[in-house]
Structure formats: C-alpha cells, structure tokens
C-alpha atoms as a PDB file:
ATOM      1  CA  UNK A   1      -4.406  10.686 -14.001  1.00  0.00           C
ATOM      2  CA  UNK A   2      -1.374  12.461 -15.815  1.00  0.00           C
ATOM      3  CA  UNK A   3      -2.858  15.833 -13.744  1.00  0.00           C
ATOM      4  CA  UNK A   4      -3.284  14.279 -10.771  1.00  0.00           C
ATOM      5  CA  UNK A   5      -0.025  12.950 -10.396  1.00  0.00           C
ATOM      6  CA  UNK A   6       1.301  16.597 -11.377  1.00  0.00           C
ATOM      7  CA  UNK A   7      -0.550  17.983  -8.164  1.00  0.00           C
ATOM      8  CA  UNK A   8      -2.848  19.796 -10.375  1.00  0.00           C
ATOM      9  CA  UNK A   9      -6.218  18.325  -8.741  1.00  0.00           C
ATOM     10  CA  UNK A  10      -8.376  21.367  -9.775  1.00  0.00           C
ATOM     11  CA  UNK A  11      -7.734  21.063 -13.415  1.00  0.00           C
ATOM     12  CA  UNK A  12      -8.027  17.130 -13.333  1.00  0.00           C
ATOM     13  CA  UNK A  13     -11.440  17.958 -11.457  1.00  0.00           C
ATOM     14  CA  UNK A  14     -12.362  20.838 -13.843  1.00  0.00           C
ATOM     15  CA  UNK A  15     -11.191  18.023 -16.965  1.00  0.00           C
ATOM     16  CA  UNK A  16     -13.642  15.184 -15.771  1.00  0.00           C
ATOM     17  CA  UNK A  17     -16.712  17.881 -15.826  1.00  0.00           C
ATOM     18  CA  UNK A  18     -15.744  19.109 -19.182  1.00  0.00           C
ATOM     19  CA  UNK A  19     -15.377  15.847 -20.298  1.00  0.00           C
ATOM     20  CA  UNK A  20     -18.166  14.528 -23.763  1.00  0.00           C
ATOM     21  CA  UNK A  21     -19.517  11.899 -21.481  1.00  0.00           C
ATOM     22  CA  UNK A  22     -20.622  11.288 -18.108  1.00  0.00           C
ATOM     23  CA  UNK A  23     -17.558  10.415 -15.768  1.00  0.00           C
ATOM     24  CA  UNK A  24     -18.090   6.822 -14.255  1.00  0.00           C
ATOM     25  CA  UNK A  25     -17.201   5.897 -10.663  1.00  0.00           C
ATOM     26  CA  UNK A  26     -13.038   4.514 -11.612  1.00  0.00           C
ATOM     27  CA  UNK A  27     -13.037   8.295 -12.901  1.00  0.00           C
ATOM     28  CA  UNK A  28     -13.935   9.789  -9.536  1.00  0.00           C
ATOM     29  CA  UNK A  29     -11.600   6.905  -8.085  1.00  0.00           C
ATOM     30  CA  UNK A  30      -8.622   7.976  -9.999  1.00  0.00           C
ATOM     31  CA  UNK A  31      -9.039  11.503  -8.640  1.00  0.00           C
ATOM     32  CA  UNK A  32      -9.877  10.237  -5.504  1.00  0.00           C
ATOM     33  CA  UNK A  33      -6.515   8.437  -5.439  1.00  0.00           C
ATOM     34  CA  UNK A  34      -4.595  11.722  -6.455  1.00  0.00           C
ATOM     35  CA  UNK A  35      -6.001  13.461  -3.495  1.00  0.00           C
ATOM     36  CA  UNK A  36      -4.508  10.433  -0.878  1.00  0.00           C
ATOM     37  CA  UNK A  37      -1.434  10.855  -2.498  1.00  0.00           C
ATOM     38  CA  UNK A  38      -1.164  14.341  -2.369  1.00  0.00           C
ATOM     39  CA  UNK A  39      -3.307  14.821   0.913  1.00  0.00           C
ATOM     40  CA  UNK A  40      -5.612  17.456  -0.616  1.00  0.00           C
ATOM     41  CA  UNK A  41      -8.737  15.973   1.958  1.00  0.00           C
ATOM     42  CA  UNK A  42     -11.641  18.644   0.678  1.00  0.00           C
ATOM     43  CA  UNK A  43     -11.478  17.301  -2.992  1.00  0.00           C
ATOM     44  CA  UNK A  44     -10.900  13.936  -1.695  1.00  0.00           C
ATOM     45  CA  UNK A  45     -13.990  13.649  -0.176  1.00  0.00           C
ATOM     46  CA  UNK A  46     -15.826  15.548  -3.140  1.00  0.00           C
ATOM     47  CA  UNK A  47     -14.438  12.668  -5.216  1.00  0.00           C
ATOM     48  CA  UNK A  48     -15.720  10.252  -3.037  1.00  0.00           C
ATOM     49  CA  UNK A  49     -18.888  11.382  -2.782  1.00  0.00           C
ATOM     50  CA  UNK A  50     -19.233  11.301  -6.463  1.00  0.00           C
ATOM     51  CA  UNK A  51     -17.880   7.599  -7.217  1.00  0.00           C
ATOM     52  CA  UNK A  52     -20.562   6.171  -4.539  1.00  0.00           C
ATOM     53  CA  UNK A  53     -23.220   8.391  -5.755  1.00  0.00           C
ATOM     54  CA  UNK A  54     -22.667   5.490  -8.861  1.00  0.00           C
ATOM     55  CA  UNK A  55     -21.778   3.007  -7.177  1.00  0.00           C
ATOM     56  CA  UNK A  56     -23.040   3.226  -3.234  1.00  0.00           C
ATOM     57  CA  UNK A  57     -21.217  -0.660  -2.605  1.00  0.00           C
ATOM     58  CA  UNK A  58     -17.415   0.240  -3.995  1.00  0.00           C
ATOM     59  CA  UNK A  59     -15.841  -0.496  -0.951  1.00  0.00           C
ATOM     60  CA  UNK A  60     -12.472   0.541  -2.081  1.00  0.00           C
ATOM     61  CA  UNK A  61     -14.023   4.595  -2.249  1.00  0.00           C
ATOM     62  CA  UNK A  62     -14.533   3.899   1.678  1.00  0.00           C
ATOM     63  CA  UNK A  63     -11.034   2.732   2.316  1.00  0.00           C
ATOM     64  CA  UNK A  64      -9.385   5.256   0.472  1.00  0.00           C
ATOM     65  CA  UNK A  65     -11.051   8.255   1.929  1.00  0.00           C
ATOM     66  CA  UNK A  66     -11.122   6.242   5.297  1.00  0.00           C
ATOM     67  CA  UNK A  67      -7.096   6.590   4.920  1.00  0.00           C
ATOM     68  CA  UNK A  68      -6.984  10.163   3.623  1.00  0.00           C
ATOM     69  CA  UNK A  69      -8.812  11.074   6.983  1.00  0.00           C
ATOM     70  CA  UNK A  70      -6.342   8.086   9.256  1.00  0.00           C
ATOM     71  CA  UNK A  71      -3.276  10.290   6.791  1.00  0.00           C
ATOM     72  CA  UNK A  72      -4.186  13.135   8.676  1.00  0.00           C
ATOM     73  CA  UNK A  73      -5.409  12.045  11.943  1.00  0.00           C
ATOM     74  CA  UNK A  74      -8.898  12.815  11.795  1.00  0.00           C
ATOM     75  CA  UNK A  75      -9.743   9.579  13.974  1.00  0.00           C
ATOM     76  CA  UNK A  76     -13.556  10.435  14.749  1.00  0.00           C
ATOM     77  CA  UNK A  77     -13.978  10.699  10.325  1.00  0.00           C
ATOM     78  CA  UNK A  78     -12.317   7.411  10.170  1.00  0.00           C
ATOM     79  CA  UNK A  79     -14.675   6.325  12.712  1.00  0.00           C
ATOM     80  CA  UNK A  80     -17.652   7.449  10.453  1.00  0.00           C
ATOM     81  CA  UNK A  81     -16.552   5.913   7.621  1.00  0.00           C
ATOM     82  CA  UNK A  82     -16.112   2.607   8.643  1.00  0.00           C
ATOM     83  CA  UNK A  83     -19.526   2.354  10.599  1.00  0.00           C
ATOM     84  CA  UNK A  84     -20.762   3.302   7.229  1.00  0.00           C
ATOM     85  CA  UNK A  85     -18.634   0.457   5.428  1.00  0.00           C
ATOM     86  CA  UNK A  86     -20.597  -2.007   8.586  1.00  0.00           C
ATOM     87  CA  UNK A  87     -24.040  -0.253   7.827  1.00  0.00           C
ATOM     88  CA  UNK A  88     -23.897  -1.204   4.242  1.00  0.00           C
ATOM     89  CA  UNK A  89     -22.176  -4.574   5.169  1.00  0.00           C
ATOM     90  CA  UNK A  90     -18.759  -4.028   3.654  1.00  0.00           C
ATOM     91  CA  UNK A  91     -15.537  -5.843   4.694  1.00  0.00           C
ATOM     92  CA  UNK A  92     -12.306  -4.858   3.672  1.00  0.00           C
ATOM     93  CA  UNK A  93     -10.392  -7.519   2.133  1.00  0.00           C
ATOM     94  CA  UNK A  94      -7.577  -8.318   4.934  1.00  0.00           C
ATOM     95  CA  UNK A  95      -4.191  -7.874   3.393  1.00  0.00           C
ATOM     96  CA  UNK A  96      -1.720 -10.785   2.145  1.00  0.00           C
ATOM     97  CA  UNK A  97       0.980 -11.703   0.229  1.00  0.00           C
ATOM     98  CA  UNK A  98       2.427 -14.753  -1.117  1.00  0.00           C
ATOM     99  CA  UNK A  99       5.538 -16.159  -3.332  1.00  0.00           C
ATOM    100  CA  UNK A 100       6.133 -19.180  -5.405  1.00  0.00           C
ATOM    101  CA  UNK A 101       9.279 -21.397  -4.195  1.00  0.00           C
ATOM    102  CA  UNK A 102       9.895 -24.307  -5.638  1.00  0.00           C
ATOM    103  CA  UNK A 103       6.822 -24.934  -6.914  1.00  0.00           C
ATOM    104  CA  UNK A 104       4.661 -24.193  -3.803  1.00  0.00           C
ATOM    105  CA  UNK A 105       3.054 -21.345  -2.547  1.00  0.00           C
ATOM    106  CA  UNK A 106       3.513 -19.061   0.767  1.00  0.00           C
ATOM    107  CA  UNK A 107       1.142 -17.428   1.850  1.00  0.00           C
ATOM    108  CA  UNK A 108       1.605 -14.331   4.679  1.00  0.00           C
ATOM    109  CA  UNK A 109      -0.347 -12.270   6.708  1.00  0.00           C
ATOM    110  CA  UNK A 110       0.892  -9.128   8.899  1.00  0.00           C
ATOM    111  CA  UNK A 111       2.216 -10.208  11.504  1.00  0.00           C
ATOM    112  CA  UNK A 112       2.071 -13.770  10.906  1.00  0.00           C
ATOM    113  CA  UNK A 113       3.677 -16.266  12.753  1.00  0.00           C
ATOM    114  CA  UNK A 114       2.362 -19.646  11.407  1.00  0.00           C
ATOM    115  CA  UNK A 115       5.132 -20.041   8.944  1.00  0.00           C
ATOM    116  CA  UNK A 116       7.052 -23.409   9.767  1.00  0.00           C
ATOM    117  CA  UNK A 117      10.146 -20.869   9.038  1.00  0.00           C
ATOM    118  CA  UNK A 118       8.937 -17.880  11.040  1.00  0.00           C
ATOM    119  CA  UNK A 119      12.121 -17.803  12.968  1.00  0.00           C
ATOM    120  CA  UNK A 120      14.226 -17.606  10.060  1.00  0.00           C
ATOM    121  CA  UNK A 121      12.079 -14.881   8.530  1.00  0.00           C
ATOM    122  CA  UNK A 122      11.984 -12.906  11.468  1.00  0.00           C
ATOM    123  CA  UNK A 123      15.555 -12.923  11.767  1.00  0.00           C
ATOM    124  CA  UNK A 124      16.534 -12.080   7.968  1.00  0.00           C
ATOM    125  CA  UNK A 125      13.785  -9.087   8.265  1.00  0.00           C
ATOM    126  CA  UNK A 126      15.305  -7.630  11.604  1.00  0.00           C
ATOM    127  CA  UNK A 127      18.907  -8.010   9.502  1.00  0.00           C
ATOM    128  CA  UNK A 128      17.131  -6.333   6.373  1.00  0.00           C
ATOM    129  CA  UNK A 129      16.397  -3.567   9.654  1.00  0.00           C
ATOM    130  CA  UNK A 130      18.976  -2.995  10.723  1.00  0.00           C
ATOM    131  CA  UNK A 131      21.311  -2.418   7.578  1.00  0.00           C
ATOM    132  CA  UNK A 132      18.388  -0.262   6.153  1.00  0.00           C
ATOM    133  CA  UNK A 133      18.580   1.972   9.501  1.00  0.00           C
ATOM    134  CA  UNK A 134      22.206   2.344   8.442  1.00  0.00           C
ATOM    135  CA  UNK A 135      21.450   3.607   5.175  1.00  0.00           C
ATOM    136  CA  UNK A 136      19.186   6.114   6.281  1.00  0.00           C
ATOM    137  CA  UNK A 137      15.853   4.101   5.725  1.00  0.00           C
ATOM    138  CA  UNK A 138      13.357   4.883   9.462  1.00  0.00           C
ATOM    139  CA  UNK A 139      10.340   3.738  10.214  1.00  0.00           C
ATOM    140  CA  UNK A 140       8.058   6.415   9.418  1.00  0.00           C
ATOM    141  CA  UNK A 141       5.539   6.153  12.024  1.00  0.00           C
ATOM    142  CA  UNK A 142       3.164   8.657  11.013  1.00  0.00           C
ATOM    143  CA  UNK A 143       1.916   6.454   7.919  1.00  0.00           C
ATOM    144  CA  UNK A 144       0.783   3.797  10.024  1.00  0.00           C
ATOM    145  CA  UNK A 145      -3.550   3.924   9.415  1.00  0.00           C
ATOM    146  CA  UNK A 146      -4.742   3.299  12.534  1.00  0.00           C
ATOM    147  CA  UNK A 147      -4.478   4.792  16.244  1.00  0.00           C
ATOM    148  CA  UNK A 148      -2.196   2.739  18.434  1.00  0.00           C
ATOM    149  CA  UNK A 149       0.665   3.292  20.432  1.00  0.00           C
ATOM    150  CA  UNK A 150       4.394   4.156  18.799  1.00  0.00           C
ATOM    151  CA  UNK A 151       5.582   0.930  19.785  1.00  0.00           C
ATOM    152  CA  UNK A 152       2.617  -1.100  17.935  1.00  0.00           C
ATOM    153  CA  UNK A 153       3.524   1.379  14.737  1.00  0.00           C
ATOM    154  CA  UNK A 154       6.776   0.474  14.480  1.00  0.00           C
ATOM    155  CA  UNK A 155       5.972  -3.664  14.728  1.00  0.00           C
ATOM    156  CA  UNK A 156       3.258  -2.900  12.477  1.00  0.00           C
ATOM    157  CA  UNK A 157       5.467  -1.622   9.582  1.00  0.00           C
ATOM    158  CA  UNK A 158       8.243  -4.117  10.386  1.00  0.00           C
ATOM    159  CA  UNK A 159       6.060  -7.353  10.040  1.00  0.00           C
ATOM    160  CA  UNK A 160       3.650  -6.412   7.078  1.00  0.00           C
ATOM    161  CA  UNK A 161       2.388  -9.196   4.944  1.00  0.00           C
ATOM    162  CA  UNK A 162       4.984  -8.130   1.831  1.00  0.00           C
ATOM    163  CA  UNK A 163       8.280  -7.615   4.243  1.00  0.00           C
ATOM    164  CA  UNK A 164       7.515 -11.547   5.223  1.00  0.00           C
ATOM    165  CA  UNK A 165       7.089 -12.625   1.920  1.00  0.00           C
ATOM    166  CA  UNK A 166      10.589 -10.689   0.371  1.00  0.00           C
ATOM    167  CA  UNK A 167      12.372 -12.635   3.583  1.00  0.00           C
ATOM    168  CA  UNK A 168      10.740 -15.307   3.006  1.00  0.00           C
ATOM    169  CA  UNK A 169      12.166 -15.558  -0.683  1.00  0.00           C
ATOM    170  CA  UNK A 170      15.774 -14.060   0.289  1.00  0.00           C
ATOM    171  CA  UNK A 171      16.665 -17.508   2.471  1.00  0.00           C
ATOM    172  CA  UNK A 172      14.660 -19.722   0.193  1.00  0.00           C
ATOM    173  CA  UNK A 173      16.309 -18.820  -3.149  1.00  0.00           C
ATOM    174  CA  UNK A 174      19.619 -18.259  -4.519  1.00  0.00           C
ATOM    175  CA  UNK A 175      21.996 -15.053  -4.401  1.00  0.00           C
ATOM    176  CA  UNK A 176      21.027 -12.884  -7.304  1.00  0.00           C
ATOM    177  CA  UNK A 177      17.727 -14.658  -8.105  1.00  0.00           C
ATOM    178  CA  UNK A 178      14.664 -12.062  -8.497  1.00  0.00           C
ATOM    179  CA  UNK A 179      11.642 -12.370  -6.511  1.00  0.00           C
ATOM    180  CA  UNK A 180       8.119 -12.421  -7.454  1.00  0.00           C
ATOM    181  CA  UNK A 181       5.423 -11.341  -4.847  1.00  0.00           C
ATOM    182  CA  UNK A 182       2.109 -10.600  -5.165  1.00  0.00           C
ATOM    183  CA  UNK A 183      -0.306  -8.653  -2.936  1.00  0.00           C
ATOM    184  CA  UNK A 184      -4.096  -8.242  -3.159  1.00  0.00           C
ATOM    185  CA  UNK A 185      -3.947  -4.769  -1.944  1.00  0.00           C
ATOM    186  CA  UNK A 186      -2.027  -2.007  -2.779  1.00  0.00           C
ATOM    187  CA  UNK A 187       1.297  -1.766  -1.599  1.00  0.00           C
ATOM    188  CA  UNK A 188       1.443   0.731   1.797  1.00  0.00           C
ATOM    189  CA  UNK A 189       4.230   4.048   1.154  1.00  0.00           C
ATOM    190  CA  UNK A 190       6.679   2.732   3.712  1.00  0.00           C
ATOM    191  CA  UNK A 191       6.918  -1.148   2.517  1.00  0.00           C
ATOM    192  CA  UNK A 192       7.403   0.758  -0.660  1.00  0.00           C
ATOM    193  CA  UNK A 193      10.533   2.711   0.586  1.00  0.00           C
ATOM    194  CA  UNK A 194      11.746  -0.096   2.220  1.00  0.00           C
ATOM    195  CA  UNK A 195      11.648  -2.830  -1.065  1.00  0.00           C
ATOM    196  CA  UNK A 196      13.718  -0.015  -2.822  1.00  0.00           C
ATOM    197  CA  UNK A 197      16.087  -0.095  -0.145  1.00  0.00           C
ATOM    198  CA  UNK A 198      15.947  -3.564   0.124  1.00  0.00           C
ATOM    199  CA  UNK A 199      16.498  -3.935  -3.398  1.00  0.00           C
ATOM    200  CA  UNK A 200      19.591  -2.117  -3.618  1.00  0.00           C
ATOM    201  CA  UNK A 201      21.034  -4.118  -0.214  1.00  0.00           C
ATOM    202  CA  UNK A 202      20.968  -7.028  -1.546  1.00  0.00           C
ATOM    203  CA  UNK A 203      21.276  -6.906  -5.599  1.00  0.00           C
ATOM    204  CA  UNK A 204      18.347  -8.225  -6.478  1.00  0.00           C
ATOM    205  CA  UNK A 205      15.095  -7.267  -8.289  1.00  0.00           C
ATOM    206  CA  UNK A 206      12.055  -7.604  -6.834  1.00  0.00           C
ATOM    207  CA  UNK A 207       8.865  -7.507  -8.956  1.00  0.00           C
ATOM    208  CA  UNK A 208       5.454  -6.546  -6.621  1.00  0.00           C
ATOM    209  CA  UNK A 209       1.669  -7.354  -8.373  1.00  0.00           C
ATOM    210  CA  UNK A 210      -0.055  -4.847  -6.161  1.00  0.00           C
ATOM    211  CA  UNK A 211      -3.867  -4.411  -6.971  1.00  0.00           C
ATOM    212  CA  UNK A 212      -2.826  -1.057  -8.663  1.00  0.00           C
ATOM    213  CA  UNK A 213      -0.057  -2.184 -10.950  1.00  0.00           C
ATOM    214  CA  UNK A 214       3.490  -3.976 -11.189  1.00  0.00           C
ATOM    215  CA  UNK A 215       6.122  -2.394  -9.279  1.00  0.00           C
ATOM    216  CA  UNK A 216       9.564  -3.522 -10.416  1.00  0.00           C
ATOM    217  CA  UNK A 217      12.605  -2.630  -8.346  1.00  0.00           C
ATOM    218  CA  UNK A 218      15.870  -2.801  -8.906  1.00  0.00           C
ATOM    219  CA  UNK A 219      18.933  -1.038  -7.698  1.00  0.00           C
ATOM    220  CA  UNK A 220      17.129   0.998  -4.856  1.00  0.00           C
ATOM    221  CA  UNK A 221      14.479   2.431  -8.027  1.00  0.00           C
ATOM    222  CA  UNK A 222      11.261   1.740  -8.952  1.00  0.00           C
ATOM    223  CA  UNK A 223       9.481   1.770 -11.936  1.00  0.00           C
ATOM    224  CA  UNK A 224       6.161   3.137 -10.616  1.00  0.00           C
ATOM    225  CA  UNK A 225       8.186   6.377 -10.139  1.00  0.00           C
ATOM    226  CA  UNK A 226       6.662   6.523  -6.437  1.00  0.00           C
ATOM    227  CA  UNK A 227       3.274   6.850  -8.037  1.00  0.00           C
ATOM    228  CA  UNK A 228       0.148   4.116  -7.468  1.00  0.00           C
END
C-alpha cells in the first residue's frame, strides 16, 4: 500500500511476489486500487486478473478495473467487463448515503428527488455551487464513469447521493455543528474535492464512512491525504 501510494507500482508488484506467503485476492486489490489512482491500466488489469483468479465472484475487482478503463475512455473494455459482471450474475451495489437528524435517518440516492425537503436541498447545493465556482472549485467532467452527454456529467456530479446528504444536514442542523455521513461505496474524486471545499465554506467538519475508510474534513483538508 505505502508503495503504491508513492507511484512505485513495479516495486509494490515485485514486493507481493517476493513476499513468504502466497498473496490473497485484498493483496491484488490493494494494488489494483493503486493502479486506478494512478491510472497505470497494464498493471491494473494484471492485478485484476490475479485477485479473480482467487476469487472469480469479487465483484468489487470488476468495478474497479471497469473504472480504470471508463478513467480513460476505453468504452468498448467497460463494455466487456460489465457483460462479464451479468454473465457471472453480479450487481453492483447502487450507491447511497444517509445522515442521522434528530434521531431519524435520511436516506439519498443520486439524483434523488423523493425527499419531502428536496427543494430545500436542491437549493442549498446549487448555493454550495455556486460559491465553490468562486473559489476555484469546477466540475471536472472528465471523472464522470460513464458515456453521456456534458450536460448529464455535470448534473451527475452536482446531485450525487453524498452532496444531498451534506445539504441535507447543513439546513437541518445548527451553524458550526459537524456532520456525519455515511456511504456504502467509496467516495467518487470530485465529491471528494468538493466536501473539502465545502468544508472550508462553511466552518464545519464533515466526517465521511466511505467503504474504504473515514474521511474527516475540516478547514478545506482531509485526513485521507487524497488517498482511498
């Protein structure tokens, strides 16, 4: 892990065959994760290729290397891989959020409009927008995973299942208060950027449970380094 997230994907490769016992397929996974970080796509898929060798049902191998090929626009691989995911009957896990307010939990999807205070949301989120625009925060298109049209990238970002949630808790809770979300996936690079931005706009510290770790921000910083 420490190599991979130094960029040094050969020696972490050359480590796990050198290493006293047989890797397992989270080994191959943690390498596998280095190379979608740091878009090396050959080693990627060698790592992949390993971890389902041991496990041929880990659906998140598919996902990962189905976004290291969506990274770099390699549609018709991202194609393959997910008619592989449907040949072996794997799903992946839609993603959501939630936060605790006053005892009750809120639940969001991307996009989702079946909040009773979706108009309220949607209207601190294109405020959270706009003042981010104006400290240099932009939509970076080019992460959005799937092929659609510029416009549908942009309201995808804007309206993931995390943004709701942080809006959701900024008009439900008091000035200064932290929020707690949690996610069942891992938290996408520009929802990231944009929690650290957040963050910092409005004085508050946000703590994310992403399926990879805590992220705790505070102050436009977080404490995953930019690394998960």
């Amino acid at each position: 892990d420490l190599l991979g997230r130094a960029g040094r994907l050969d020696d972490a490769e050359e480590f796990i065959k050198n290493m006293p016992f047989q890797p397992d397929s989270m080994i191959w996974m943690t390498l596998l994760g280095s190379c979608r970080v740091h878009a090396f796509i050959d080693q990627g898929e060698h790592a992949a290729e390993c971890a389902l060798k041991l496990d041929p049902q880990l659906e998140s191998a598919y996902v990962v290397l189905s976004n290291l090929y969506a990274a770099a626009s390699r549609w018709d691989d991202v194609s393959k891989v997910r008619q592989l995911m449907a040949n072996k009957g794997l799903i992946k896990e839609p993603g959501c959020s939630w936060i605790e307010v006053n005892n009750r939990v809120h639940k969001f999807v991307v996009g989702d409009t079946s909040h009773p205070q979706t108009e309220e949301i949607y209207v601190e989120l294109e405020r959270l927008n706009l003042v981010m625009e104006e400290e240099g925060c932009f939509l970076e298109t080019n992460l959005v995973l799937q092929r659609v049209q510029e416009e549908q990238k942009e309201h995808l970002l804007c309206y993931h299942s995390e943004r709701l949630a942080i809006a959701f808790g900024l008009i439900s809770t008091p000035c200064g208060m932290p929020l707690n979300i949690t996610k069942n996936l891992r938290v996408c690079a520009v929802c990231h950027t944009a929690t650290k931005f957040i963050s910092k706009i409005v004085g508050r510290e946000i703590v994310m449970r992403d399926a990879k770790r805590f992220h705790h921000f505070k102050d436009g910083v977080c404490s995953c380094g930019d690394y998960w």
